[in-house]
Protein backbone atom coordinates (compact mmCIF):
# COMPACT_ATOMS: atom_id res chain seq x y z
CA UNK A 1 0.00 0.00 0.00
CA UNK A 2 1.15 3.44 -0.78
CA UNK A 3 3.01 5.82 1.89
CA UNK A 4 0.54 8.71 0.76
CA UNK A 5 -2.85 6.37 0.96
CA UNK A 6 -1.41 4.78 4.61
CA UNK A 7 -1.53 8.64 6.02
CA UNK A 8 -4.46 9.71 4.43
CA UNK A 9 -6.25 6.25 6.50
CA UNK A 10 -4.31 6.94 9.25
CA UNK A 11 -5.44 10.58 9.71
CA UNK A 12 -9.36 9.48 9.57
CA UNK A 13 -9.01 6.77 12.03
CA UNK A 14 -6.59 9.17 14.55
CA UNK A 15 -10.20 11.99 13.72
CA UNK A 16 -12.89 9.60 14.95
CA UNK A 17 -10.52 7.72 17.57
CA UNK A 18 -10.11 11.58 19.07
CA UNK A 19 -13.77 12.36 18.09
CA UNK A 20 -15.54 9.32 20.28
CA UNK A 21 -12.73 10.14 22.87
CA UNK A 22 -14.75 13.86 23.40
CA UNK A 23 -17.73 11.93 23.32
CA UNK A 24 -17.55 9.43 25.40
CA UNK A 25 -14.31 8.92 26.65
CA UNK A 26 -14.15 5.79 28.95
CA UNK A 27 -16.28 4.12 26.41
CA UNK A 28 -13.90 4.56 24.04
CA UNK A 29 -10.42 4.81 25.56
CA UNK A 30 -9.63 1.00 24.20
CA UNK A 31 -9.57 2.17 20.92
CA UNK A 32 -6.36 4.02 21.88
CA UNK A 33 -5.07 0.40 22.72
CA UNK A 34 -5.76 -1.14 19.56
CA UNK A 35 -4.00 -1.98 16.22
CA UNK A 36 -5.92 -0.86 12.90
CA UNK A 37 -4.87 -3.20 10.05
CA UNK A 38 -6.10 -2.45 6.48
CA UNK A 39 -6.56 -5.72 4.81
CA UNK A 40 -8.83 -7.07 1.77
CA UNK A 41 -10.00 -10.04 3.68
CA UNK A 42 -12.64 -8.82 5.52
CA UNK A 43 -16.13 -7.78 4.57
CA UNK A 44 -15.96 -3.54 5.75
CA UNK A 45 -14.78 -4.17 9.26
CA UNK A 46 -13.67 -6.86 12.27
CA UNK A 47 -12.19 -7.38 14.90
CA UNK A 48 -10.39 -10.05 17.43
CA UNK A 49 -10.24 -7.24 20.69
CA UNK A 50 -6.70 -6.63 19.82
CA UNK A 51 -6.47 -5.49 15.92
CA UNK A 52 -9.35 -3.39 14.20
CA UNK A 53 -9.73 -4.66 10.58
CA UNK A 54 -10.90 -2.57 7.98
CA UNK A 55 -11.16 -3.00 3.91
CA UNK A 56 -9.27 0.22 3.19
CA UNK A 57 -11.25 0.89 -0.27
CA UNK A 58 -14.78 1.10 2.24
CA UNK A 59 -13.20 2.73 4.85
CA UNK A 60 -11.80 5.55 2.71
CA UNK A 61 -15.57 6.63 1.35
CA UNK A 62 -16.89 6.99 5.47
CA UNK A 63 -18.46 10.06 6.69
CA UNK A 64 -17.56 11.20 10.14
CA UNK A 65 -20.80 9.64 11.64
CA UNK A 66 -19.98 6.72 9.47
CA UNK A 67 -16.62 5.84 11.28
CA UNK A 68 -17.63 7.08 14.15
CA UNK A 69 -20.48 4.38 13.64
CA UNK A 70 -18.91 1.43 13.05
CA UNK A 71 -15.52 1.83 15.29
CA UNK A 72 -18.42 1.89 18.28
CA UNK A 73 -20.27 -0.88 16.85
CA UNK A 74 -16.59 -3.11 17.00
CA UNK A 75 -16.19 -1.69 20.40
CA UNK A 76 -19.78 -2.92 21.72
CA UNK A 77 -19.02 -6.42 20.23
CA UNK A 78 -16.04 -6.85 22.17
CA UNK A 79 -17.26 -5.59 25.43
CA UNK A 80 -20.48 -7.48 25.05
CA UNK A 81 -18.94 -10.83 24.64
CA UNK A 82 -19.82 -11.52 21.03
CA UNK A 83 -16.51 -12.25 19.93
CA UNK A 84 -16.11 -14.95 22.47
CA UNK A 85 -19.04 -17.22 20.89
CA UNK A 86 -19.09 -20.68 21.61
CA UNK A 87 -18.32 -22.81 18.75
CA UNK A 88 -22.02 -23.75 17.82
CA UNK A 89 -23.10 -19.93 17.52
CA UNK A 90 -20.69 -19.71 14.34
CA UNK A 91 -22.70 -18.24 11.40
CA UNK A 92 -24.29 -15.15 10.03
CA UNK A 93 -27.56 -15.94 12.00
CA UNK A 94 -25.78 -15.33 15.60
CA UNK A 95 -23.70 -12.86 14.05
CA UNK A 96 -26.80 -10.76 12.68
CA UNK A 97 -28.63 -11.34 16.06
CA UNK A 98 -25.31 -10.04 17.80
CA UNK A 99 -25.58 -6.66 15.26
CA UNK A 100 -28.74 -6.06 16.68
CA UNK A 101 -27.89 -5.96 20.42
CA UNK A 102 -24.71 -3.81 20.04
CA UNK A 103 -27.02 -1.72 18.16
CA UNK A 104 -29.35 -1.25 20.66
CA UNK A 105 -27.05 -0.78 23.08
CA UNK A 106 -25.74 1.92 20.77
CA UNK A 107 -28.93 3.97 20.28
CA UNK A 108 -29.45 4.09 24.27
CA UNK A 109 -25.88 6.12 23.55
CA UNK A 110 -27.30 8.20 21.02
CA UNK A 111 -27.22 7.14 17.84
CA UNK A 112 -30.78 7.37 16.17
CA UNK A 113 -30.04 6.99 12.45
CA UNK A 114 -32.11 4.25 10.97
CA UNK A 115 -29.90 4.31 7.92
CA UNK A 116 -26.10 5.42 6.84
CA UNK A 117 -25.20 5.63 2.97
CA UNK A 118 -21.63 3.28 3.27
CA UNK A 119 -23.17 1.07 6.08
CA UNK A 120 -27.12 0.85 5.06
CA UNK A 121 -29.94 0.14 7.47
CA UNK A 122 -28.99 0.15 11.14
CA UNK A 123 -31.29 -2.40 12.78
CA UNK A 124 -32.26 -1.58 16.73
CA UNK A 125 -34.85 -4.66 16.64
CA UNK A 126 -34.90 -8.06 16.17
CA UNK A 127 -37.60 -9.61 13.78
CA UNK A 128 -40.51 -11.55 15.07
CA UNK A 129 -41.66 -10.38 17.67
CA UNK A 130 -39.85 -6.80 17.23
CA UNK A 131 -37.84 -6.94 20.47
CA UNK A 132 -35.17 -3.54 21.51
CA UNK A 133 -31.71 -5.08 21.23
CA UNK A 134 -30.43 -3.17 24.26
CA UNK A 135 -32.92 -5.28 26.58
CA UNK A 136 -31.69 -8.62 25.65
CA UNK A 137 -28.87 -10.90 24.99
CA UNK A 138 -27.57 -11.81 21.92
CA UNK A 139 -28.36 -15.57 22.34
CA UNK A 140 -31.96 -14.49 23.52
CA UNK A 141 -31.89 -11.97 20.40
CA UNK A 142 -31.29 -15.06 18.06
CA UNK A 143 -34.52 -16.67 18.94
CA UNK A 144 -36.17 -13.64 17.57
CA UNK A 145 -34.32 -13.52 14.03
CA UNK A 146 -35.32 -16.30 11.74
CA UNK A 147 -33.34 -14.74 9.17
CA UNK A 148 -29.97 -16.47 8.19
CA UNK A 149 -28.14 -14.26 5.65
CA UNK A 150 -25.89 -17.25 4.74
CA UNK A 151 -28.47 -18.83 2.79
CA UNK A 152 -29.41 -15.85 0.53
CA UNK A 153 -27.03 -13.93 -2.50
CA UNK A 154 -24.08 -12.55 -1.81
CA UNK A 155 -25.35 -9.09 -2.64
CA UNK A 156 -28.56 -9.47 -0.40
CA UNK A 157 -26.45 -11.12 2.08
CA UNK A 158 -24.26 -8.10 2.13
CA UNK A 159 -26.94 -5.89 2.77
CA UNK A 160 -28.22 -7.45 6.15
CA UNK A 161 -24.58 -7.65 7.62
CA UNK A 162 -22.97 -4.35 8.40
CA UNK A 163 -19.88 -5.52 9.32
CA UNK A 164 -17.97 -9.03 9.38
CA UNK A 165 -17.17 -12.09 12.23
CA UNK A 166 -14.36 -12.94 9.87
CA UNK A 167 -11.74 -12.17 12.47
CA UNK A 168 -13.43 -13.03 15.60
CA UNK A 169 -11.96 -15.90 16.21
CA UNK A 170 -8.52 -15.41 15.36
CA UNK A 171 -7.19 -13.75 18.83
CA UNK A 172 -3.63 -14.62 17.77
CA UNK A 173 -2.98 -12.35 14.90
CA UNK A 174 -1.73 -8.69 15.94
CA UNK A 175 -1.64 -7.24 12.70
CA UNK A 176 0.65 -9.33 10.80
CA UNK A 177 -1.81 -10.48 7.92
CA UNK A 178 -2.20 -7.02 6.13
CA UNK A 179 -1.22 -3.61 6.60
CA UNK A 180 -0.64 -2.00 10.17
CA UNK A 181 -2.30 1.62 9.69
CA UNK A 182 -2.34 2.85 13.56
CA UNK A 183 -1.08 1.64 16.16
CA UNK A 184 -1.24 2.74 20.34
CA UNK A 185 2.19 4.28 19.78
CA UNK A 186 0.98 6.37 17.21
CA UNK A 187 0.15 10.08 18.77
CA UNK A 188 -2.65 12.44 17.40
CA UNK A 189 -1.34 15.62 15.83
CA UNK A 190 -1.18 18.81 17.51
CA UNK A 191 -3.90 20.29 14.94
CA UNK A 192 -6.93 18.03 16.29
CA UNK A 193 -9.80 20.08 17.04
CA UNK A 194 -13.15 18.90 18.70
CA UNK A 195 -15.58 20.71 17.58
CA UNK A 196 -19.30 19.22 19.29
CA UNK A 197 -20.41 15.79 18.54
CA UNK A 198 -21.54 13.94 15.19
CA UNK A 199 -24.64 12.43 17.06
CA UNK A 200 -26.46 12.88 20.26
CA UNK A 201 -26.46 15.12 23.26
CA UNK A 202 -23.22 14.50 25.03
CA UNK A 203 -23.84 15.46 28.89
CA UNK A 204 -27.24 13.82 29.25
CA UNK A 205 -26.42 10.55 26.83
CA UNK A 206 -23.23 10.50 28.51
CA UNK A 207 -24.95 9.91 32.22
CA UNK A 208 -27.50 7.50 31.18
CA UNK A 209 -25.05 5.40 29.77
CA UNK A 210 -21.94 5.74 32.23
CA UNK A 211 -24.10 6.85 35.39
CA UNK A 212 -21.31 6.09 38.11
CA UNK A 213 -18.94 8.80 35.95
CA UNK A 214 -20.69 11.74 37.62
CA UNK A 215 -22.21 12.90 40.47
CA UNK A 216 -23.74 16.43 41.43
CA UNK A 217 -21.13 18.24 42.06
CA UNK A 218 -18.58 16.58 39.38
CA UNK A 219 -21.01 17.60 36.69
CA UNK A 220 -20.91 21.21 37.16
CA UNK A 221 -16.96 20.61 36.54
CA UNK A 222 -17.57 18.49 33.92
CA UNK A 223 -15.67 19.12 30.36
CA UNK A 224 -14.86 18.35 27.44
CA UNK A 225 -12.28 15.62 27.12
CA UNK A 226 -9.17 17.77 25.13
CA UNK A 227 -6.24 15.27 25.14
CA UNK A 228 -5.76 12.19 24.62
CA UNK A 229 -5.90 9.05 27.28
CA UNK A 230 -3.58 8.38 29.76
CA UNK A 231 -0.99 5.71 27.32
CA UNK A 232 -0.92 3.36 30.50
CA UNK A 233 -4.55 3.05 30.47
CA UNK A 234 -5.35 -1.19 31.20
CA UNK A 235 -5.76 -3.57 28.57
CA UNK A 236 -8.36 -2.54 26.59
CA UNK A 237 -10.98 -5.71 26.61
CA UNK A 238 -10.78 -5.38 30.08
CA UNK A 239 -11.06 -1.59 30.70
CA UNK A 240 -13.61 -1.94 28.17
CA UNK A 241 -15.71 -4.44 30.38
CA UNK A 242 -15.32 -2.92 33.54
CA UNK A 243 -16.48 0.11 32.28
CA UNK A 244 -19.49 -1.51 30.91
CA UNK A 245 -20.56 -3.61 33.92
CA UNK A 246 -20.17 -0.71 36.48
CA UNK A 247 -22.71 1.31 33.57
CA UNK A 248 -25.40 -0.79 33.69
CA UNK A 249 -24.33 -4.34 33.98
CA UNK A 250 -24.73 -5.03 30.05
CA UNK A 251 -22.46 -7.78 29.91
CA UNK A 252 -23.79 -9.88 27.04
CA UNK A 253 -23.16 -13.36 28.16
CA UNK A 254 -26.53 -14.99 30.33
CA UNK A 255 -27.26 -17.22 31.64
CA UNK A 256 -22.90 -17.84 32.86
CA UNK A 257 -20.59 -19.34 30.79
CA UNK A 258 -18.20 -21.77 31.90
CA UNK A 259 -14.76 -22.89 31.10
CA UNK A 260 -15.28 -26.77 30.08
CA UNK A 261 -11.25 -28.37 29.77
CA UNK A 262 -9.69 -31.05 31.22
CA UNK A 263 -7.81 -30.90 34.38
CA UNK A 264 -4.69 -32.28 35.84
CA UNK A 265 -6.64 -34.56 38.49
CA UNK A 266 -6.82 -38.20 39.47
CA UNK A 267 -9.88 -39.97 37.65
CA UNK A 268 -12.21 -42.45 39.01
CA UNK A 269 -11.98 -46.29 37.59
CA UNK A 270 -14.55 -45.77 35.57
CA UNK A 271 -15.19 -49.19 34.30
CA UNK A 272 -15.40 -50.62 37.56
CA UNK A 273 -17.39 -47.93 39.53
CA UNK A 274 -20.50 -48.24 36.69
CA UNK A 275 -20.16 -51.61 36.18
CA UNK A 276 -20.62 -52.16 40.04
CA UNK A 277 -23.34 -49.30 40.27
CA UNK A 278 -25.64 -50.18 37.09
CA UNK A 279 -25.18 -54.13 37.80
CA UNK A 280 -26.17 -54.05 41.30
CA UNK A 281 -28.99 -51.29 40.39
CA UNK A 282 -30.12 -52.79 37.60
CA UNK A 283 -29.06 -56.36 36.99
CA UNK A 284 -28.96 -57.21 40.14
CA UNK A 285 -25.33 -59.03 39.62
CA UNK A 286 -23.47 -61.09 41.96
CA UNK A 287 -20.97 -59.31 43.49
CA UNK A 288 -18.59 -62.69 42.40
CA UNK A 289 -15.45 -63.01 41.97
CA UNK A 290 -14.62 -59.45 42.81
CA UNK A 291 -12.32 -56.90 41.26
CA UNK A 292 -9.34 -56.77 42.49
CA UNK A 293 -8.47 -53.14 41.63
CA UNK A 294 -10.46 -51.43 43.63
CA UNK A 295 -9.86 -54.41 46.30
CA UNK A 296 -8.56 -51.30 49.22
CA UNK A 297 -11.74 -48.91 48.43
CA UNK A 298 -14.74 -48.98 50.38
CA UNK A 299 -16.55 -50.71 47.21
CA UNK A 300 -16.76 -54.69 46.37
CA UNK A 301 -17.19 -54.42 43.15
CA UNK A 302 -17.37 -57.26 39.86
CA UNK A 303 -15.13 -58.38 37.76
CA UNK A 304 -14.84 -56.41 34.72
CA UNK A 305 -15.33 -57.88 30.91
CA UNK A 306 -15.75 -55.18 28.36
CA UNK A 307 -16.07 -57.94 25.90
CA UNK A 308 -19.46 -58.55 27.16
CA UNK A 309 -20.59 -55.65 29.16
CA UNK A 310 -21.61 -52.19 27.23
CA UNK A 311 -23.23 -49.46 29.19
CA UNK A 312 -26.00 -47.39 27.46
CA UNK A 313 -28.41 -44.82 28.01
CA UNK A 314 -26.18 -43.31 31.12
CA UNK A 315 -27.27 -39.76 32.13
CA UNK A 316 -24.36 -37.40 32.88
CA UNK A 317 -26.14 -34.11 34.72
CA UNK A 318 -23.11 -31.39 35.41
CA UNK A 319 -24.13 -28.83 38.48
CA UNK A 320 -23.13 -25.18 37.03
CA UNK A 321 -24.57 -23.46 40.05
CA UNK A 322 -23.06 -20.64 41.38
CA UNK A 323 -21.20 -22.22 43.86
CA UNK A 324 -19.37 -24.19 41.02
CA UNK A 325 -16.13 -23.07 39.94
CA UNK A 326 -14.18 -23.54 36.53
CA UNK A 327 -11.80 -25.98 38.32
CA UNK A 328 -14.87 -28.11 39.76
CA UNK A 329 -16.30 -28.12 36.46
CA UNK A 330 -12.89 -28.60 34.52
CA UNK A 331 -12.76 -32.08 37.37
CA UNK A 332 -15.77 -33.29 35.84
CA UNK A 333 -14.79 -32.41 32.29
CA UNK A 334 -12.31 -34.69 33.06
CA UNK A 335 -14.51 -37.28 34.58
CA UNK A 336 -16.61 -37.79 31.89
CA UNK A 337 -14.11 -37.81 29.26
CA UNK A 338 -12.18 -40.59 31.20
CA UNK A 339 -15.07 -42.57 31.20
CA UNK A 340 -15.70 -42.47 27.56
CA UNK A 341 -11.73 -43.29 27.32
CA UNK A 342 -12.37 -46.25 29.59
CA UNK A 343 -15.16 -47.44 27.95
CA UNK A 344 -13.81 -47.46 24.23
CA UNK A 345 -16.67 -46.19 22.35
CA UNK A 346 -19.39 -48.30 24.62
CA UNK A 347 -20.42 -45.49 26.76
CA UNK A 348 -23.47 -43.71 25.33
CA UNK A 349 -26.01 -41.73 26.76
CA UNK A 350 -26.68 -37.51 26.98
CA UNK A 351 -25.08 -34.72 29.19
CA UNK A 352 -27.04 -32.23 30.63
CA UNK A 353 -25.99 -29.31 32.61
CA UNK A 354 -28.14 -27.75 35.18
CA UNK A 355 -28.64 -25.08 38.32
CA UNK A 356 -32.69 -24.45 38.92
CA UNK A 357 -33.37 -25.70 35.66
CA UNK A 358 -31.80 -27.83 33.01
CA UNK A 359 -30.13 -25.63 30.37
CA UNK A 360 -28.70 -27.61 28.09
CA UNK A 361 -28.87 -31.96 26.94
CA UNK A 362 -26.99 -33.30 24.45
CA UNK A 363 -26.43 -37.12 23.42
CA UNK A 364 -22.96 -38.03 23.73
CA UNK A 365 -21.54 -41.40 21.84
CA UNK A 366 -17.62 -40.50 21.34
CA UNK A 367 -15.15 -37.99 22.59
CA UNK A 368 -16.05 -35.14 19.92
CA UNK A 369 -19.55 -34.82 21.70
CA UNK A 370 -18.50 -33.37 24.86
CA UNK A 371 -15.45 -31.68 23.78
CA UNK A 372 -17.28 -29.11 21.77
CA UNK A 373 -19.96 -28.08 24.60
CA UNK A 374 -20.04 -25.08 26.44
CA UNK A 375 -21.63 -25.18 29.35
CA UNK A 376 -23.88 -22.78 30.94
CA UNK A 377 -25.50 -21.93 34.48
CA UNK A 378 -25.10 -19.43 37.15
CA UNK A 379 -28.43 -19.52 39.27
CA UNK A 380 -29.35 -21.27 42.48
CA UNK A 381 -29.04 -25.10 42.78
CA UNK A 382 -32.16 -27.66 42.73
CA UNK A 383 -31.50 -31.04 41.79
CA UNK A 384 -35.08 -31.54 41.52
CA UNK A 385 -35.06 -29.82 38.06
CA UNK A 386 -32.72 -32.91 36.87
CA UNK A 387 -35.85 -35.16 37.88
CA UNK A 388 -38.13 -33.20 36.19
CA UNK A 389 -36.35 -32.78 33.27
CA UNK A 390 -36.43 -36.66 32.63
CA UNK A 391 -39.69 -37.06 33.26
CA UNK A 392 -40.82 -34.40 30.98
CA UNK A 393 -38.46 -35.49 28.01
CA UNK A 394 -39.52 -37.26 25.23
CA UNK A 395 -36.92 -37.44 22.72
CA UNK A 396 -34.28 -39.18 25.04
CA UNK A 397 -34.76 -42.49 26.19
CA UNK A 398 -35.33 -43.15 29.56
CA UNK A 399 -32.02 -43.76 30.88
CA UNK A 400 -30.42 -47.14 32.92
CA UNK A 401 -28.75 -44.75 35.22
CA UNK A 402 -28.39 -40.89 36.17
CA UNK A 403 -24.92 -39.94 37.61
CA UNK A 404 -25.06 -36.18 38.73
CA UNK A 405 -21.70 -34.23 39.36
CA UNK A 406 -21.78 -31.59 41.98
CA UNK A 407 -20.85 -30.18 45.34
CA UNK A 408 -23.60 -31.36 46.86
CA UNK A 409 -24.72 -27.70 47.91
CA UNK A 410 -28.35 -27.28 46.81
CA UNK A 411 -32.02 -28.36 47.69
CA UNK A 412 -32.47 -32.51 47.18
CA UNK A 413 -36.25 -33.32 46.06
CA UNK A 414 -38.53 -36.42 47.77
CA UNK A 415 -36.59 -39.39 47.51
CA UNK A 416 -39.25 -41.61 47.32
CA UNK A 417 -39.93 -40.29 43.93
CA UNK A 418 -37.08 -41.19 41.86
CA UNK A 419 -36.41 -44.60 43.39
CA UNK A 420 -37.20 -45.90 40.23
CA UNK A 421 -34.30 -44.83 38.25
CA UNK A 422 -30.55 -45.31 40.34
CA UNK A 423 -28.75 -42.54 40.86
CA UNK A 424 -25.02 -41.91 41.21
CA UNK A 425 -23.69 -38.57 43.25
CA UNK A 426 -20.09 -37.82 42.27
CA UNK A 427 -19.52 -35.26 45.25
CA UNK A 428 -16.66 -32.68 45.11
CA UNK A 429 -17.05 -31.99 48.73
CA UNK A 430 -17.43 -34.86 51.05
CA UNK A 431 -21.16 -34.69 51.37
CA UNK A 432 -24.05 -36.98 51.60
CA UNK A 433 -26.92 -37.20 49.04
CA UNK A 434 -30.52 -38.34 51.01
CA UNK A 435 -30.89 -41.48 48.07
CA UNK A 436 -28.85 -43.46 45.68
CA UNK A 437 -25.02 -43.52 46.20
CA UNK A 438 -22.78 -41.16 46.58
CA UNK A 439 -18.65 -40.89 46.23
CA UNK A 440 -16.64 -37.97 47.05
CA UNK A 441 -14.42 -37.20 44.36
CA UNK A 442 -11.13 -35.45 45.42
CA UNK A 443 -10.04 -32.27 43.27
């Protein structure tokens, strides 16, 4: 790219970075943090949270509002979560309902136009039923836009996405696949003028939105924000967030998401514990010859054969409480992948993850299942809602067993009423369940 065309870029990115900066300035300040790369593969604009990617031929044509625009629109993605997807919200559907919600957001900052000429028609709503972005999530938002761009023309499919995922989930890049415009060592020229806003009312937007920014007394003092950030401000995803959470608590990402690895921690013997638990349950096995393995636990367990013995229809429920931790939930991560290690392909069933209700179920049969779930949860814990769950779904088989992973902190429903199916407590703290067996599992 040209020397001359690399300034001329440069300069209008350095005008709205110092523009939004007058405007709003805590919202804003990452952008002084970030790397603008000019690149041709992108559709208009990206981002990752570190680099700001822009096709230089669109960017050139922007307005001030324009720019102005769509660097706030990147911002809101980041600091709402969007970027961070989990893997099965890939797509222009999510990605369209996630437009929606950072525009939302957006207008409640000030930004009213329903259309701009080099970005088109700025949606605030989602479809059916017409729903305000800024009042919902973007994985709520989804279930209200049955419109999947993806599946229509390029050109129409360009005209319902104003900007691109393409770089959201490459976090590793900084810059080096195209052209490094602006950087955070780059410093605004002397000349830079503010001269009032491109949109809005900027005192009253700017308390609605950042209402902990001001009190009485601060906004008689209140001015116009003249230079540029502090260049130590924090990281800028973070700043970004804190900022945000402390404004409203607009954090895009309910119900909780949690971190679902594997962990560096002793497994159970899986093919001995269920063989002993669903036999005895179940089969009602003699407990002859036993297993010499597990011949110092407090178990007498059977001799196992996994020529002969395949365990199906096994219901793995996860606790994602609020009590639960990443590393509790990384343990059972752990646990259940073990199992399916252990059991070669012969362990099938679903995994469900719950707190007061079940949020999500899936059907596992291999390893590739349960590595690609993200678990959710956050709430209050009743193991009841596991019970219920079962009972009120259809397209899952009843299942030979239930083994529930938890600490064992929550409200237990009437035993009596799920003696029909055997249930297995894997306890992170050494608790008790009222029925069925439990084991404390040691993190």
């Amino acid at each position: 790219m040209l020397e001359n065309r690399i300034k001329s870029l440069k300069r209008k990115l350095q005008e709205s970075r110092f523009r939004l900066s007058n405007m709003y300035k805590d919202f804003s300040e990452p952008l002084y943090d970030m790397i603008f790369v000019a690149t041709k593969d992108v559709w208009r604009m990206s981002t990752n949270g570190k680099c700001i990617y822009f096709d230089p031929d669109w960017l050139k044509n922007l307005g001030e509002p324009e720019i102005d625009f769509i660097l706030s629109h990147e911002l809101m993605h980041i600091g709402l979560g969007h970027i961070e997807r989990p893997a099965y919200y890939l797509g222009d559907r999510y990605h369209l309902a996630a437009d929606i919600v950072a525009n939302g957001h957006l207008r409640n900052l000030g930004w009213k136009y329903d259309r701009l000429s080099h970005i088109g028609k700025i949606r605030y709503e989602t479809y059916v039923p017409q729903i305000d972005g800024a009042t919902i999530t973007s994985v709520e938002a989804i279930k209200y836009t049955p419109v999947d761009p993806s599946l229509f023309t390029v050109s129409k499919r360009r005209q319902l996405m104003i900007d691109s995922d393409e770089w959201w989930d490459r976090r590793d890049d900084m810059g080096e696949s195209g052209t490094i415009v602006l950087t955070p060592d780059d410093e605004n020229s002397d000349d830079f003028v503010y001269e009032g806003p491109t949109y809005g009312e900027k005192i009253r937007l700017y308390k609605e939105h950042f209402p902990y920014f001001h009190n009485e007394k601060e906004e008689k003092k209140f001015k116009p924000y003249k230079k540029e950030p502090n260049p130590d401000v924090k990281k800028a995803i973070i700043n970004l967030r804190n900022q945000m959470n402390v404004a409203g608590n607009i954090k895009d990402i309910s119900p909780r998401e949690f971190e679902w690895r594997n962990a560096d921690t002793k497994v159970l013997d899986w093919r001995s514990l269920l063989n002993a638990f669903v036999q005895e349950e179940i089969c009602d096995y003699s407990f002859t010859p036993p297993d010499r393995r597990m011949s110092e636990s407090e178990f007498f367990l059977p001799d196992y054969n996994v020529e002969n013995w395949r365990v199906r229809d096994i219901y793995f429920m996860v606790d994602t409480s609020g009590s639960i931790s990443n590393e509790m939930l990384s343990l059972a991560y752990s646990e259940i992948y073990q199992a399916l290690m252990q059991f070669d392909g012969k362990l099938t069933g679903v995994i469900g993850f719950f707190d007061t209700k079940v949020h999500k179920a899936r059907e596992f049969n291999q390893i590739e299942d349960i590595v690609k779930l993200r678990p959710q949860g956050g709430g209050g814990t009743d193991y009841g809602c596991v019970f219920k769950f079962i009972k009120n779904t259809s397209r899952f088989k009843t299942p030979t067993s239930i083994v529930i992973i938890t600490d064992g902190e929550g409200t237990f429903p009437n035993a009596l009423k799920n003696s029909e199916i055997p249930v297995l407590w894997l306890m992170t703290k050494d608790k008790e369940a009222p029925f069925g067996k439990s084991v404390y599992v040691e993190q």
